[in-house]
Protein backbone atom coordinates (compact mmCIF):
# COMPACT_ATOMS: atom_id res chain seq x y z
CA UNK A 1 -6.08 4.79 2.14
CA UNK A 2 -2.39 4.13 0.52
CA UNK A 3 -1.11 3.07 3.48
CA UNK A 4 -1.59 2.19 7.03
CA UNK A 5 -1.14 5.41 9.70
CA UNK A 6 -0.66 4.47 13.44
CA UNK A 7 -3.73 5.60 15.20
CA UNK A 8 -2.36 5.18 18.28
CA UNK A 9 0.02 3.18 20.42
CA UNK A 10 -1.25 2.10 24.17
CA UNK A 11 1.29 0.53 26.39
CA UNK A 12 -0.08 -2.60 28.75
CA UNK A 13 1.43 -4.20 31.70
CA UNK A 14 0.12 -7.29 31.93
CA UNK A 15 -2.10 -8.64 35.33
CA UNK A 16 -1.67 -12.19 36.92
CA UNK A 17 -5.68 -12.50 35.53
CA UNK A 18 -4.44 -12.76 31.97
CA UNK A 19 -2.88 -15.97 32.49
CA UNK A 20 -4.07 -18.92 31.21
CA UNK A 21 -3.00 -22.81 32.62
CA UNK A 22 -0.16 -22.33 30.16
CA UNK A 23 1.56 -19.67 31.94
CA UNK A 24 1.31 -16.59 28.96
CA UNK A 25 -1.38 -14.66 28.53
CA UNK A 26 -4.97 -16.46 27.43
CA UNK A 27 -5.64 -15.67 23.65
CA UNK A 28 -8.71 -14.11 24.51
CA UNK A 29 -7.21 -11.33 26.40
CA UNK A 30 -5.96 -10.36 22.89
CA UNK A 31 -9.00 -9.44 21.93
CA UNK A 32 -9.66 -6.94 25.07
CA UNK A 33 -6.73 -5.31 24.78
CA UNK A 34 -7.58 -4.42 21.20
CA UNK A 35 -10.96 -3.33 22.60
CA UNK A 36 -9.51 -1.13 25.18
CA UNK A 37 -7.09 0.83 22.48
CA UNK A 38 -9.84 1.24 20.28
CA UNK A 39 -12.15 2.90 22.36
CA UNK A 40 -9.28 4.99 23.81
CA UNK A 41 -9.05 5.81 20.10
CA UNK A 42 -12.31 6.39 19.61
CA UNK A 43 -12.21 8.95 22.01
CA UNK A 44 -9.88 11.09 20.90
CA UNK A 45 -12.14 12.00 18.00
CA UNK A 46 -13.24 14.84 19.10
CA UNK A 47 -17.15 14.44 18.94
CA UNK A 48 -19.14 11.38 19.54
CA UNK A 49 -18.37 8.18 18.26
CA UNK A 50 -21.60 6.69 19.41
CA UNK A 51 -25.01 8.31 20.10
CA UNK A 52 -28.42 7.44 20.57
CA UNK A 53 -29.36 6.59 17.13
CA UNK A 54 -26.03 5.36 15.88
CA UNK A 55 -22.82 3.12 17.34
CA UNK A 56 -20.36 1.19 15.79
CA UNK A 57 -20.26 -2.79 15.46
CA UNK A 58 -17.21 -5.56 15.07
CA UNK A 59 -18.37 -6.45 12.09
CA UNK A 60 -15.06 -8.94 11.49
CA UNK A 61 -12.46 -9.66 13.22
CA UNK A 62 -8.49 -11.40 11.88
CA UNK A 63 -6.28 -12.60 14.67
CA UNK A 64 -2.80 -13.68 13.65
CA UNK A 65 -1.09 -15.03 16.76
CA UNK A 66 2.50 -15.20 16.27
CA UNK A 67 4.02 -15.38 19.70
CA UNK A 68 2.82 -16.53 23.23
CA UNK A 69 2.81 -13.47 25.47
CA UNK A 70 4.88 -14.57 28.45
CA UNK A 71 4.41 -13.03 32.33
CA UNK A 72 5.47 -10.86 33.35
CA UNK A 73 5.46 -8.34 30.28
CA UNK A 74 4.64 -5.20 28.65
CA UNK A 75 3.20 -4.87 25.64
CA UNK A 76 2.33 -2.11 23.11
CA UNK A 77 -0.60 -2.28 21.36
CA UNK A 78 -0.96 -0.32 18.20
CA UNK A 79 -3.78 0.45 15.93
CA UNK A 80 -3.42 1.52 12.59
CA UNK A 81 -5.81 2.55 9.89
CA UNK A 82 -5.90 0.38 7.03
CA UNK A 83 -8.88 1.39 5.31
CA UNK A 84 -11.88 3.79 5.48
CA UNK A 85 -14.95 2.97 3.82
CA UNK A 86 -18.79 4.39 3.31
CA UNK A 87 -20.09 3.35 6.52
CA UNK A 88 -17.12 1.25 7.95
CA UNK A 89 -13.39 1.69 9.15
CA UNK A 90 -11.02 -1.34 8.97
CA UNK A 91 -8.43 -1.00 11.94
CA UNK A 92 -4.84 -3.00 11.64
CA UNK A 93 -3.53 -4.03 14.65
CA UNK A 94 -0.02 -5.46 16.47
CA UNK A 95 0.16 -6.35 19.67
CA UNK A 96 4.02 -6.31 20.21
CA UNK A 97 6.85 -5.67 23.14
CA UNK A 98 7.34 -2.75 24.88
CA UNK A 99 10.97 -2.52 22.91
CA UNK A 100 8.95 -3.56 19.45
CA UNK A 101 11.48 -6.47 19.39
CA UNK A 102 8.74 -9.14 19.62
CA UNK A 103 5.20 -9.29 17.46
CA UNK A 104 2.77 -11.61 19.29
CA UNK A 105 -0.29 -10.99 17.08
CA UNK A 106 -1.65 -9.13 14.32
CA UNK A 107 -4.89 -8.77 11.91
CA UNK A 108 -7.57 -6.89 11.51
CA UNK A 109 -11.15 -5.39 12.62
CA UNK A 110 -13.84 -4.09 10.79
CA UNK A 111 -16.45 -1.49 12.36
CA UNK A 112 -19.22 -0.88 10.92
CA UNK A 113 -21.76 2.22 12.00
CA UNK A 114 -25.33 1.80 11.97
CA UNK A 115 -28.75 2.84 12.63
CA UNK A 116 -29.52 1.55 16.04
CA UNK A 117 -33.36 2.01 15.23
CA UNK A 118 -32.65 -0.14 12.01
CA UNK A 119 -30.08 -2.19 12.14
CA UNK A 120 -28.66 -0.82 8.82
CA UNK A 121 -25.36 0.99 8.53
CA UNK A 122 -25.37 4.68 7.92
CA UNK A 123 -22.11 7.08 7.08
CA UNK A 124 -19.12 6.62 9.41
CA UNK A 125 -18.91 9.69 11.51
CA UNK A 126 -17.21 12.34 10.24
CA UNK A 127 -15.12 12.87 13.15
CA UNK A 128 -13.97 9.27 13.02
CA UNK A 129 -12.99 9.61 9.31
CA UNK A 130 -10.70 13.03 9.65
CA UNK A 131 -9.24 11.79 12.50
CA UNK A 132 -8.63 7.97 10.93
CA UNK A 133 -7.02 10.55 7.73
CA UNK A 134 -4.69 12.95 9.66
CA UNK A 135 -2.90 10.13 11.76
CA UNK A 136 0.53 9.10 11.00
């Protein structure tokens, strides 16, 4: 792909939980948000995403963290897609403020679909490809 198309943009307000002993939100909390937009995402496909003999694995993961998230906030969390491969998507992501004025982290995942029975990848779902194409 030429260039990154937003996939989708989910708005969080942030819960006391998040928190870490430095008062912002723990860095591992990035990663679940990112989790939750993707599989909101994912199903908005169309068809299934994941089946019995086939689901989707991190594969690799880039987390830029720019600035502490403080509380209380909202946040936007968008995905974009950066690339779309044989058997794999690679998802670009932000995590910024609701008013975009703020990025607190960015990066990268890779997803890879395989063969549960296997262990091998197979062709990323159709679905998941045409939809990863005609965002923007």
């Amino acid at each position: 792909m030429s260039e990154s198309k937003v996939l989708i943009r989910m708005p969080i307000e942030l819960r006391w939980r998040d928190l870490d002993a430095f008062n912002h939100v723990n860095n591992s909390n990035f990663m679940t948000y990112l989790e939750e937009a993707r599989i909101r995402w994912f199903d908005t496909v169309g068809e299934p995403w994941v089946t019995d003999e086939t689901a989707p694995l991190l594969a690799a993961v880039q987390m830029n963290y720019k600035v502490p998230i403080p509380y209380p906030s909202k946040i936007v969390v968008e995905l974009l897609a950066d690339r779309l491969g044989n058997s794999s998507v690679t998802i670009g992501h932000r995590i910024v403020s609701d008013d975009g004025a703020t990025l607190h982290a960015d990066g990268h995942v890779v997803m890879v679909w395989i063969d549960r029975a296997t262990g091998r990848p197979v062709a990323l779902p159709e679905s998941v490809r045409a939809k990863a194409l005609a965002a923007g």
